[in-house]
C-alpha atoms as a PDB file:
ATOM      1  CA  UNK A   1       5.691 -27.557  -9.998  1.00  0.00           C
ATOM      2  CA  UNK A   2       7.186 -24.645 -11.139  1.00  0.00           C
ATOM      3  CA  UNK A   3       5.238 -20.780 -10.863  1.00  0.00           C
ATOM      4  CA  UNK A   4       5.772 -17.408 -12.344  1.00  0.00           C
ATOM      5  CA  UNK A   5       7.117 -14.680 -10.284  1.00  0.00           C
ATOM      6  CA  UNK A   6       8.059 -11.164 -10.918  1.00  0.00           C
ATOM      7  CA  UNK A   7       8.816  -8.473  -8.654  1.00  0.00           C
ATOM      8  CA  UNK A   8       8.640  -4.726  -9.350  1.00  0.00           C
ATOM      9  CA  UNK A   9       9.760  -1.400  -7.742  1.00  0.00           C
ATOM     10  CA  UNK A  10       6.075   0.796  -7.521  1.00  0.00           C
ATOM     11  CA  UNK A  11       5.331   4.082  -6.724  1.00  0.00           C
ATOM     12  CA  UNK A  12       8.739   5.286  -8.142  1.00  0.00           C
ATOM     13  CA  UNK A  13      10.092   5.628 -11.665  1.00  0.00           C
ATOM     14  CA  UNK A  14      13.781   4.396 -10.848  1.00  0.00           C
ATOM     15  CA  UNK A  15      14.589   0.633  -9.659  1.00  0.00           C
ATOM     16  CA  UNK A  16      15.700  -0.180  -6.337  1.00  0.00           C
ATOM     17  CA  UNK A  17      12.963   3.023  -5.386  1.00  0.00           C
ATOM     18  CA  UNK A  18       9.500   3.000  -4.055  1.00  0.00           C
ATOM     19  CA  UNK A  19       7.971  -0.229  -2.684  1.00  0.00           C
ATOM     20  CA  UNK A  20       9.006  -3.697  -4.353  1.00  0.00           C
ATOM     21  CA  UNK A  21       6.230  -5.651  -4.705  1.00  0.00           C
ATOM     22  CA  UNK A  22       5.855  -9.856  -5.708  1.00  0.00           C
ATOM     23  CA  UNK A  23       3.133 -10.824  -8.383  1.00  0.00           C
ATOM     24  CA  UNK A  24       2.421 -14.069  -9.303  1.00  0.00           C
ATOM     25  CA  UNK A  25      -0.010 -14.767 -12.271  1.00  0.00           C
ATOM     26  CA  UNK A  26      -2.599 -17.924 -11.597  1.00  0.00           C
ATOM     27  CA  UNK A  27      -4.579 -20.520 -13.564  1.00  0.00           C
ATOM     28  CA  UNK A  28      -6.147 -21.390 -10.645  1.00  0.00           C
ATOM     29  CA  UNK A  29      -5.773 -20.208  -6.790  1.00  0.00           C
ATOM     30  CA  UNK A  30      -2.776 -22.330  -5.253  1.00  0.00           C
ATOM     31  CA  UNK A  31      -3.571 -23.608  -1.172  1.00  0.00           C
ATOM     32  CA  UNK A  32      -3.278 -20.760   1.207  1.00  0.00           C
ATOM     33  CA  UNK A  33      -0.705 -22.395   3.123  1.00  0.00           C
ATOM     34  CA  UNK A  34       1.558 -22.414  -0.445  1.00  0.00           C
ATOM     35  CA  UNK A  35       0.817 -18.767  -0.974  1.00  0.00           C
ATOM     36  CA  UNK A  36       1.683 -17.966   2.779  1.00  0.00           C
ATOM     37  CA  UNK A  37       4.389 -19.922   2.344  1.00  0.00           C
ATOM     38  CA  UNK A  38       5.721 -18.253  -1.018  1.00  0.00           C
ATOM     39  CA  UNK A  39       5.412 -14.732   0.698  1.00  0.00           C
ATOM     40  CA  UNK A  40       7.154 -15.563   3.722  1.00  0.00           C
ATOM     41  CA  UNK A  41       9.975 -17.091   1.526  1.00  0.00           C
ATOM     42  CA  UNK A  42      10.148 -13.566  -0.668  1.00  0.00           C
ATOM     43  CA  UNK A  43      10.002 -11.656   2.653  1.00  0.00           C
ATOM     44  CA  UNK A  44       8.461  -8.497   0.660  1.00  0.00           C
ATOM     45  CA  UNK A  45       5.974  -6.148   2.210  1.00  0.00           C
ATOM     46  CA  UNK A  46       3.694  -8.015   0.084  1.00  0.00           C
ATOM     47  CA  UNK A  47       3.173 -10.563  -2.761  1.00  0.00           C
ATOM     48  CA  UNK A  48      -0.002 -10.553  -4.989  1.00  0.00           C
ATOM     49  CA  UNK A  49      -1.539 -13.376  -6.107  1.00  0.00           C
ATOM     50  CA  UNK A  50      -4.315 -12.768  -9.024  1.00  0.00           C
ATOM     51  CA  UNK A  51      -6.482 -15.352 -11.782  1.00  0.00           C
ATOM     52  CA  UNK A  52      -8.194 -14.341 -14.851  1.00  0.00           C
ATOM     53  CA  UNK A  53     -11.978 -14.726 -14.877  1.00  0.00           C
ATOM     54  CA  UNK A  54     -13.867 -13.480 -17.326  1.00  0.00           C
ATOM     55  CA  UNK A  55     -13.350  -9.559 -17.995  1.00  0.00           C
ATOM     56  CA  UNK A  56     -12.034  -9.573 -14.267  1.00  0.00           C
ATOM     57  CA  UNK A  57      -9.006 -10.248 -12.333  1.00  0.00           C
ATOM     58  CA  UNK A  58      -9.437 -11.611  -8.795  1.00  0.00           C
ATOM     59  CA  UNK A  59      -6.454 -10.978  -6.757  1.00  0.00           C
ATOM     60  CA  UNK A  60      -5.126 -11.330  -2.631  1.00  0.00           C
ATOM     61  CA  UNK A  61      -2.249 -10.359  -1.079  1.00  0.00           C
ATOM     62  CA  UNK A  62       0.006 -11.448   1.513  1.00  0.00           C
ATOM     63  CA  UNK A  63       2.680 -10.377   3.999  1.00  0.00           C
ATOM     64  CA  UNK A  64       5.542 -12.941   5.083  1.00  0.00           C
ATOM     65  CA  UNK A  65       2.702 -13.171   8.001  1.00  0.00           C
ATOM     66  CA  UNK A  66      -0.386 -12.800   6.956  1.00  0.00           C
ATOM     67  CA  UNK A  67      -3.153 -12.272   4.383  1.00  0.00           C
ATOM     68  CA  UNK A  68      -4.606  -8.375   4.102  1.00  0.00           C
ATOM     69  CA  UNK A  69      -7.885  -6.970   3.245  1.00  0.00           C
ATOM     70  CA  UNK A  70      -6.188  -4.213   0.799  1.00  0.00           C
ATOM     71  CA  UNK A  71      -2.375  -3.438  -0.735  1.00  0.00           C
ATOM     72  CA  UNK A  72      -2.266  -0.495  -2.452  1.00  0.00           C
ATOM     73  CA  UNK A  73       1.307  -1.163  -4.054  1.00  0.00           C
ATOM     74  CA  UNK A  74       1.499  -4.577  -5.386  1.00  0.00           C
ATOM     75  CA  UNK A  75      -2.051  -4.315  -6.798  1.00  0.00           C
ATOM     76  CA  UNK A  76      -0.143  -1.058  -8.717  1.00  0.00           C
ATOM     77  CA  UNK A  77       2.871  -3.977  -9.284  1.00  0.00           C
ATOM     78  CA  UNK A  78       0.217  -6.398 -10.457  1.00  0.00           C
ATOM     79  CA  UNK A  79      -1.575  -4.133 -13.497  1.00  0.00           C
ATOM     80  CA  UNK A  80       2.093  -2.834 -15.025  1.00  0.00           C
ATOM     81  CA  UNK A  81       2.769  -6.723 -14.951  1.00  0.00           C
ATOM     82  CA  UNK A  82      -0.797  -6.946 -16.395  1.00  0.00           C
ATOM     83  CA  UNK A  83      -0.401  -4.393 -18.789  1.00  0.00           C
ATOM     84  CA  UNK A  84       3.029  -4.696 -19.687  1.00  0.00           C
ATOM     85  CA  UNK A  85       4.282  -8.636 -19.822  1.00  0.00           C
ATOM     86  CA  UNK A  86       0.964 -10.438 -19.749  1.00  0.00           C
ATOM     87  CA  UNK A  87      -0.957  -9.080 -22.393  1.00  0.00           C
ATOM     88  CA  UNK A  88      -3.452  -7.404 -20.804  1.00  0.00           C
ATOM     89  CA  UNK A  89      -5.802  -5.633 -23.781  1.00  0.00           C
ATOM     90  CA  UNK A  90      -6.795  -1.998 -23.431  1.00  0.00           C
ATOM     91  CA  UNK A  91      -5.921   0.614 -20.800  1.00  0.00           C
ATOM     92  CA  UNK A  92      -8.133  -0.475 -17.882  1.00  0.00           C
ATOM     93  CA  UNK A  93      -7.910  -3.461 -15.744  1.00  0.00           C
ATOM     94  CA  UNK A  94     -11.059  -4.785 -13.477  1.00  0.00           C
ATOM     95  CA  UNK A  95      -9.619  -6.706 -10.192  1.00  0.00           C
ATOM     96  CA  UNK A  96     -12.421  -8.432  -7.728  1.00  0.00           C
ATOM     97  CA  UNK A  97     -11.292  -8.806  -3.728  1.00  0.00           C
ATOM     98  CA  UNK A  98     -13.228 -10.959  -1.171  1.00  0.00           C
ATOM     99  CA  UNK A  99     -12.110  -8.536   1.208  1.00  0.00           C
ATOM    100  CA  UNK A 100     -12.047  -5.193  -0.607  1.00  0.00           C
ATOM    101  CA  UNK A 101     -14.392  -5.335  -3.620  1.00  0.00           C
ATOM    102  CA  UNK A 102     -14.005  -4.109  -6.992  1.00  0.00           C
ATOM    103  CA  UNK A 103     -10.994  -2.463  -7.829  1.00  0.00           C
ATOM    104  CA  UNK A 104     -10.017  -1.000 -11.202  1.00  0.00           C
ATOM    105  CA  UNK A 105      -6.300   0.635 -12.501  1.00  0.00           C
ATOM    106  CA  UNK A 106      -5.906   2.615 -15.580  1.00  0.00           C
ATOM    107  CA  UNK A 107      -3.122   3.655 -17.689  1.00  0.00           C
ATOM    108  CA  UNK A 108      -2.096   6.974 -19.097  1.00  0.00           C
ATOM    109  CA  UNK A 109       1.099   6.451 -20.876  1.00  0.00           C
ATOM    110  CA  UNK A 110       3.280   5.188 -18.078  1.00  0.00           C
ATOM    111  CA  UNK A 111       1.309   6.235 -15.185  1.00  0.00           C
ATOM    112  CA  UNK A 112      -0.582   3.924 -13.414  1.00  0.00           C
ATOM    113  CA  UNK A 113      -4.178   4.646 -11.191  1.00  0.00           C
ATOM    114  CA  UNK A 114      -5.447   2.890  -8.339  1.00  0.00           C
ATOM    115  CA  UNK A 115      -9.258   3.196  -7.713  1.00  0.00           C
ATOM    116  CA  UNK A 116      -9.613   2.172  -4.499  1.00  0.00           C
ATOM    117  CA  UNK A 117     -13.126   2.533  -1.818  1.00  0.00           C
ATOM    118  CA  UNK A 118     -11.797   5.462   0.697  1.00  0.00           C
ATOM    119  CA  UNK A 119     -11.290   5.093   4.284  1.00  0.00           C
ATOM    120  CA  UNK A 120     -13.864   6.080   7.010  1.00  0.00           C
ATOM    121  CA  UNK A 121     -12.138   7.274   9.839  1.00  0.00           C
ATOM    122  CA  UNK A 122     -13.211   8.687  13.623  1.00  0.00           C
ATOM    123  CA  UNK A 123     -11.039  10.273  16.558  1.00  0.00           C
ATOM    124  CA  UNK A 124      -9.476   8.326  18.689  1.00  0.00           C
ATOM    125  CA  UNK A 125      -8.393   9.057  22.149  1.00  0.00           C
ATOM    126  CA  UNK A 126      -4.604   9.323  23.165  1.00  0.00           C
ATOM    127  CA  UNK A 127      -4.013   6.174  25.835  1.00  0.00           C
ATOM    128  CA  UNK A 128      -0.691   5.140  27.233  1.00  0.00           C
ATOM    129  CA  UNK A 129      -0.342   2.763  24.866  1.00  0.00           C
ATOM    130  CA  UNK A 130      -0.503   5.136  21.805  1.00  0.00           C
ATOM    131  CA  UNK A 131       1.540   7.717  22.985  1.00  0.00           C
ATOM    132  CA  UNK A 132       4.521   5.091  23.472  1.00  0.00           C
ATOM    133  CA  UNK A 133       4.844   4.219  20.078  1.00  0.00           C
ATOM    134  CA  UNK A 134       7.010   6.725  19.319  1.00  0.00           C
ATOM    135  CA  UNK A 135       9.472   9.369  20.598  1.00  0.00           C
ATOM    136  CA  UNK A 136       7.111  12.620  19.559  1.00  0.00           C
ATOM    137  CA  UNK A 137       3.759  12.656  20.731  1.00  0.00           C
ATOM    138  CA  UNK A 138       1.362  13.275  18.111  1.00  0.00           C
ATOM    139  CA  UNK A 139      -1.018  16.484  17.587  1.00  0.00           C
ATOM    140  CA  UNK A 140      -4.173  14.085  16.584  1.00  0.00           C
ATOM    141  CA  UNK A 141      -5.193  10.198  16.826  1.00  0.00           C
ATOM    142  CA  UNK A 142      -7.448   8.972  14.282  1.00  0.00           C
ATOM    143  CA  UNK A 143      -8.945   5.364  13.553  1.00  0.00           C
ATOM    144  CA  UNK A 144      -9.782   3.894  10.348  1.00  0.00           C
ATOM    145  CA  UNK A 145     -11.209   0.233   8.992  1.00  0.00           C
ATOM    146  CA  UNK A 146      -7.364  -1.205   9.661  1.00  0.00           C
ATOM    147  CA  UNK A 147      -4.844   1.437  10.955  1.00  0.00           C
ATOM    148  CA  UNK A 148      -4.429   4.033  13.093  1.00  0.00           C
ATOM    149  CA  UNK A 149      -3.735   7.249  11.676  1.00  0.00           C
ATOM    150  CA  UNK A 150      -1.563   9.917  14.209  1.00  0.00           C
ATOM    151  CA  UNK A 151      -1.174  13.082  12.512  1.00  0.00           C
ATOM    152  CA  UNK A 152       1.942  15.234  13.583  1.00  0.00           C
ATOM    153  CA  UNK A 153       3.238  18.713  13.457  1.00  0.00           C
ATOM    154  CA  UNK A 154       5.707  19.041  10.593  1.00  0.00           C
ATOM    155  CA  UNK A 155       7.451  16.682   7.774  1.00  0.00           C
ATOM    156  CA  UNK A 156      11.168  17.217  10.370  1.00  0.00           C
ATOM    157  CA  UNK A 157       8.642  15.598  12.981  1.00  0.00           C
ATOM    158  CA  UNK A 158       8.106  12.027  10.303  1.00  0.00           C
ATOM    159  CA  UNK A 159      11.577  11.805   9.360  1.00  0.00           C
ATOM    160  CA  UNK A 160      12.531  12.079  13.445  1.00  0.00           C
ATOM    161  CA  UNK A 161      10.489   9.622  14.081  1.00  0.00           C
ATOM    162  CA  UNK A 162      11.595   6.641  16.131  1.00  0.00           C
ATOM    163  CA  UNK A 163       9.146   3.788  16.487  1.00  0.00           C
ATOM    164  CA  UNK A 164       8.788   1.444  19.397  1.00  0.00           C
ATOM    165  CA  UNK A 165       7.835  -1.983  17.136  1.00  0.00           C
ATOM    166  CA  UNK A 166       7.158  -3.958  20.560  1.00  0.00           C
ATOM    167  CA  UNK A 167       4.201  -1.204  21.581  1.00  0.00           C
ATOM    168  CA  UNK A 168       3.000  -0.830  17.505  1.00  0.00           C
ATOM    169  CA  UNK A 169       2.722  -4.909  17.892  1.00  0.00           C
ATOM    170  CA  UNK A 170       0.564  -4.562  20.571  1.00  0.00           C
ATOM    171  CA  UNK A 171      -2.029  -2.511  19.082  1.00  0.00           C
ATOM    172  CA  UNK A 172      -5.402  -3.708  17.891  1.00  0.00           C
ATOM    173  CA  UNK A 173      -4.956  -2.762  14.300  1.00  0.00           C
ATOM    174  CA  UNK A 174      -2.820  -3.494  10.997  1.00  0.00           C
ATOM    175  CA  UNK A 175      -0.758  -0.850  11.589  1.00  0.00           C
ATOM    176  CA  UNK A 176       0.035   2.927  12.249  1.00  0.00           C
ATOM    177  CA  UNK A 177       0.236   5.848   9.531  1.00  0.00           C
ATOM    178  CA  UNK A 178       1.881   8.984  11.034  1.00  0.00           C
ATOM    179  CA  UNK A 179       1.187  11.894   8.984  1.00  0.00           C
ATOM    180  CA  UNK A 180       2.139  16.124   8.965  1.00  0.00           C
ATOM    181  CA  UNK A 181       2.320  18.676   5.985  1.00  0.00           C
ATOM    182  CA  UNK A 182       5.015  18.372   3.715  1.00  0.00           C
ATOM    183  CA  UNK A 183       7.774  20.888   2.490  1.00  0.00           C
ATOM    184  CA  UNK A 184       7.267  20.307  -1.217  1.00  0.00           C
ATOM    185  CA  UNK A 185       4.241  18.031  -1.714  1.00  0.00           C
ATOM    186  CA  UNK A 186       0.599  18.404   0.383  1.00  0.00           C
ATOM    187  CA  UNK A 187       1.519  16.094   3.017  1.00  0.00           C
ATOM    188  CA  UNK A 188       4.132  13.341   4.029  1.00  0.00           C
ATOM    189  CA  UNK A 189       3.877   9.654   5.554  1.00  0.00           C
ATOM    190  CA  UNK A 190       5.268   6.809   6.845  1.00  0.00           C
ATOM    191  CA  UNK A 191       3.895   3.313   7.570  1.00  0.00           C
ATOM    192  CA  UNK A 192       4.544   0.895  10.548  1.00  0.00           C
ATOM    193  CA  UNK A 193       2.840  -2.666  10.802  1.00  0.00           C
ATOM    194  CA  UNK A 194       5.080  -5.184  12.202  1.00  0.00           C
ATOM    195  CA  UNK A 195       1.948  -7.117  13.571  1.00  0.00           C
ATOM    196  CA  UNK A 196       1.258  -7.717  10.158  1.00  0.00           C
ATOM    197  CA  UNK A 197       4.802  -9.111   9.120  1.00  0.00           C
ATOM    198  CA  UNK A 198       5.912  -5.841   7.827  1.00  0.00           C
ATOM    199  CA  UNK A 199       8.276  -3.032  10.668  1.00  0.00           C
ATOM    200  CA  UNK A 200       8.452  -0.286   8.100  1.00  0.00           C
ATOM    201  CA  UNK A 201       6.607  -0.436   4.725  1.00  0.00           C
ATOM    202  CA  UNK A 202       8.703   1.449   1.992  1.00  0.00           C
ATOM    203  CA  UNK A 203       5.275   3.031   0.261  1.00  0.00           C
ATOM    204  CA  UNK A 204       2.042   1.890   1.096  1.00  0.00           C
ATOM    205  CA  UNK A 205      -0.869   2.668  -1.158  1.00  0.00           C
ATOM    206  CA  UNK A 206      -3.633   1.534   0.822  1.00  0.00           C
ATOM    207  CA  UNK A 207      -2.556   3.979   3.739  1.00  0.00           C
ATOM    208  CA  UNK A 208      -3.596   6.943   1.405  1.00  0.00           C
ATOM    209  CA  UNK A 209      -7.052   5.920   1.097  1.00  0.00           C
ATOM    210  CA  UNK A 210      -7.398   7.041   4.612  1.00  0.00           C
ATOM    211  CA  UNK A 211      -4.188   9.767   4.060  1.00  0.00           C
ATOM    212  CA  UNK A 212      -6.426  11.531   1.142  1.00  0.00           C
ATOM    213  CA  UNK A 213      -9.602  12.272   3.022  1.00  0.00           C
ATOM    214  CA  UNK A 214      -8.087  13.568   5.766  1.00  0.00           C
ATOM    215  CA  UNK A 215      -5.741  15.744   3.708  1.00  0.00           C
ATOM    216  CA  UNK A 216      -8.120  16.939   1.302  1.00  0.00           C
ATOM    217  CA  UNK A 217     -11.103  18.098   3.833  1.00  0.00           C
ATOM    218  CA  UNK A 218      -7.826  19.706   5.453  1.00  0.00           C
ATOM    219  CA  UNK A 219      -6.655  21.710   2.769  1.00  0.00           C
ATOM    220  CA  UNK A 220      -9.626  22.390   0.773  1.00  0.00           C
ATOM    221  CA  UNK A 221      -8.136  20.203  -2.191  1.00  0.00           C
ATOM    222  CA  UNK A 222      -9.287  17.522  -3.755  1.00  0.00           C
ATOM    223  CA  UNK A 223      -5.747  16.650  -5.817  1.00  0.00           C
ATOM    224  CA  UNK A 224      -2.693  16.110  -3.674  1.00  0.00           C
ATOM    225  CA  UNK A 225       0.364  15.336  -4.090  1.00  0.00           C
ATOM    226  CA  UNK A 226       2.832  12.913  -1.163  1.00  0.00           C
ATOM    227  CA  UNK A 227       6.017  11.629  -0.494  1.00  0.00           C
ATOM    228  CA  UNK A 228       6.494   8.467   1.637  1.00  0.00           C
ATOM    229  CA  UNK A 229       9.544   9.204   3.523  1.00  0.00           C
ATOM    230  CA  UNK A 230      10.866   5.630   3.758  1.00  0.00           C
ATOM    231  CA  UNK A 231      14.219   4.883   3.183  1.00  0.00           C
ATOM    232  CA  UNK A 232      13.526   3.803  -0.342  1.00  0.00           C
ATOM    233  CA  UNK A 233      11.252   6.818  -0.779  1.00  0.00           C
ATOM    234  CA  UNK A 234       8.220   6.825  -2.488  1.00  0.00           C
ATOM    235  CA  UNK A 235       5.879   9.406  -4.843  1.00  0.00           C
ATOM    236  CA  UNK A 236       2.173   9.085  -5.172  1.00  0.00           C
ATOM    237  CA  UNK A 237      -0.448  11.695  -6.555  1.00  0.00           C
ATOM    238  CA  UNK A 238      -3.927  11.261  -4.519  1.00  0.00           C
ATOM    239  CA  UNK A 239      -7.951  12.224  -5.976  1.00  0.00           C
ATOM    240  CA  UNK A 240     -10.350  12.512  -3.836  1.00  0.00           C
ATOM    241  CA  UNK A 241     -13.557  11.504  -6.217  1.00  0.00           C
ATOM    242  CA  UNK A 242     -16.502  11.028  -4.057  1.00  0.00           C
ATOM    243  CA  UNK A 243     -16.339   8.069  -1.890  1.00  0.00           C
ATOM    244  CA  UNK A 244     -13.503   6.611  -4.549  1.00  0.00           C
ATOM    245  CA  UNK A 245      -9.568   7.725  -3.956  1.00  0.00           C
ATOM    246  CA  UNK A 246      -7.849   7.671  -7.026  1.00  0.00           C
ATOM    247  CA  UNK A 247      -3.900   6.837  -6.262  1.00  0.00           C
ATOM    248  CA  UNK A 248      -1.217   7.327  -8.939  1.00  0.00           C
ATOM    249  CA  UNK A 249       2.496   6.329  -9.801  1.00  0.00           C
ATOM    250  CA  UNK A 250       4.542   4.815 -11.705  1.00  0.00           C
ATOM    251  CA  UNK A 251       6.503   1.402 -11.825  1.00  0.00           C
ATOM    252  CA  UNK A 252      10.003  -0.129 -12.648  1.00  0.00           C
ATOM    253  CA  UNK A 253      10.429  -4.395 -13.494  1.00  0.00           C
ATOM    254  CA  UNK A 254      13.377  -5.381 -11.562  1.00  0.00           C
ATOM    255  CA  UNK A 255      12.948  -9.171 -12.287  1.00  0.00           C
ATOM    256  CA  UNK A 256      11.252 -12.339 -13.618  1.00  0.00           C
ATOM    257  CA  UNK A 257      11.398 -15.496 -12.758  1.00  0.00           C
ATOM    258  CA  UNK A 258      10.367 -18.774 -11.624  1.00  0.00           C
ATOM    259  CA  UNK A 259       9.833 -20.551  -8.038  1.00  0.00           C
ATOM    260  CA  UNK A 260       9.822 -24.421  -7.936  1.00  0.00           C
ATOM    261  CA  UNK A 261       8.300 -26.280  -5.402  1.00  0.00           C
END
């Protein structure tokens, strides 16, 4: 059997930038063991999965690990593919998720939208465990649906961050988003969740649907824009729009091809 792959650089408008992503189109969904298996053997931060049903597209995503509710980047990945190689009609696409609900991207010339649900989050206390993670203590501890969110005092403080994976692993969530102001955009991240497969995640959309509440109640904004100070660097532009965050970028093919197996 032989299945159509391609990967593509999001959140960045230059290839070998942003967060490369796996999408393979579906007649039908393969066994979750195969899919696991197919992400593990692309060792991405994630590879989507989708199938066509009727005006919708119903799509997962996994880790090399694991299967995850929400992935901000390859569902950005999947709609360029969408829109630009599989003849996807029209500038809006509809995706369905088991485990995040309906989900729609549109298109304005090159750039692409997410429209995801936004994150609820509540305080968290500081514990020994948190405040090991890393080699600065953070200002404020927050906890949404899957991550924890530590907010810190400057954008020198994220880039001099050095994580301890063995204490993130440990922790009862999908990962950790640390957070502080940024120099030339509203506010900078990074992402850590090696209990879900990943150490460092190169842009991760999902993390600014808890990233944009926070920011915007902070700064009295409702449009933001971020940088994602991975290594590979990553540019997103972030709506607040009632309980909807609307998450934009662009996108860059780097391949196509085809897995056999």
């Amino acid at each position: 059997m032989k299945q159509t792959i391609y990967q593509v650089d999001a959140f960045t408008d230059e290839i070998f930038n942003g967060n490369p992503a796996a999408v393979c189109p579906l007649e039908s969904w393969l066994n979750d063991d195969i899919m696991q298996k197919i992400a593990m053997e692309n060792n991405l931060s994630e590879t989507a999965f989708y199938i066509k049903d009727g005006e919708y597209y119903h799509i997962r995503w996994f880790t090399p690990t694991v299967e995850v509710d929400l992935c901000g980047h390859a569902t950005l990945a999947t709609a360029f593919v969408l829109f630009n190689h599989e003849k996807h009609e029209g500038n809006k696409i509809r995706l369905k998720s088991l485990r995040s609900g309906e989900l729609t991207v549109t298109r304005s010339e090159e750039l692409l939208t997410l429209n995801f649900p936004a994150d609820i989050i509540v305080h968290a206390e500081e514990n020994k465990q948190i405040g090991e993670c890393f080699n600065i203590r953070p200002i404020q501890i927050y906890r949404g649906k899957t991550d924890y969110m530590l907010v810190f005092g400057s954008e020198n403080d994220i880039k001099l961050l050095v994580p301890n994976l063995n204490q993130i692993r440990d922790l009862d969530c999908r990962g950790v988003i640390v957070t502080a102001p940024g120099e030339n955009v509203d506010f900078v991240s990074r992402f850590f969740g090696p209990q879900s497969g990943v150490d460092e995640d190169p842009v991760t959309g999902s993390a600014h649907t808890t990233l944009t509440p926070y920011w915007s109640q902070r700064l009295g904004k409702k449009s933001l824009t971020a940088i994602q100070l991975s290594a590979r660097t990553g540019f997103l532009s972030c709506k607040i729009n009632g309980d909807r965050v609307d998450i934009s970028g662009n996108c860059r093919l780097y391949l196509k091809g085809e897995i056999y197996f």
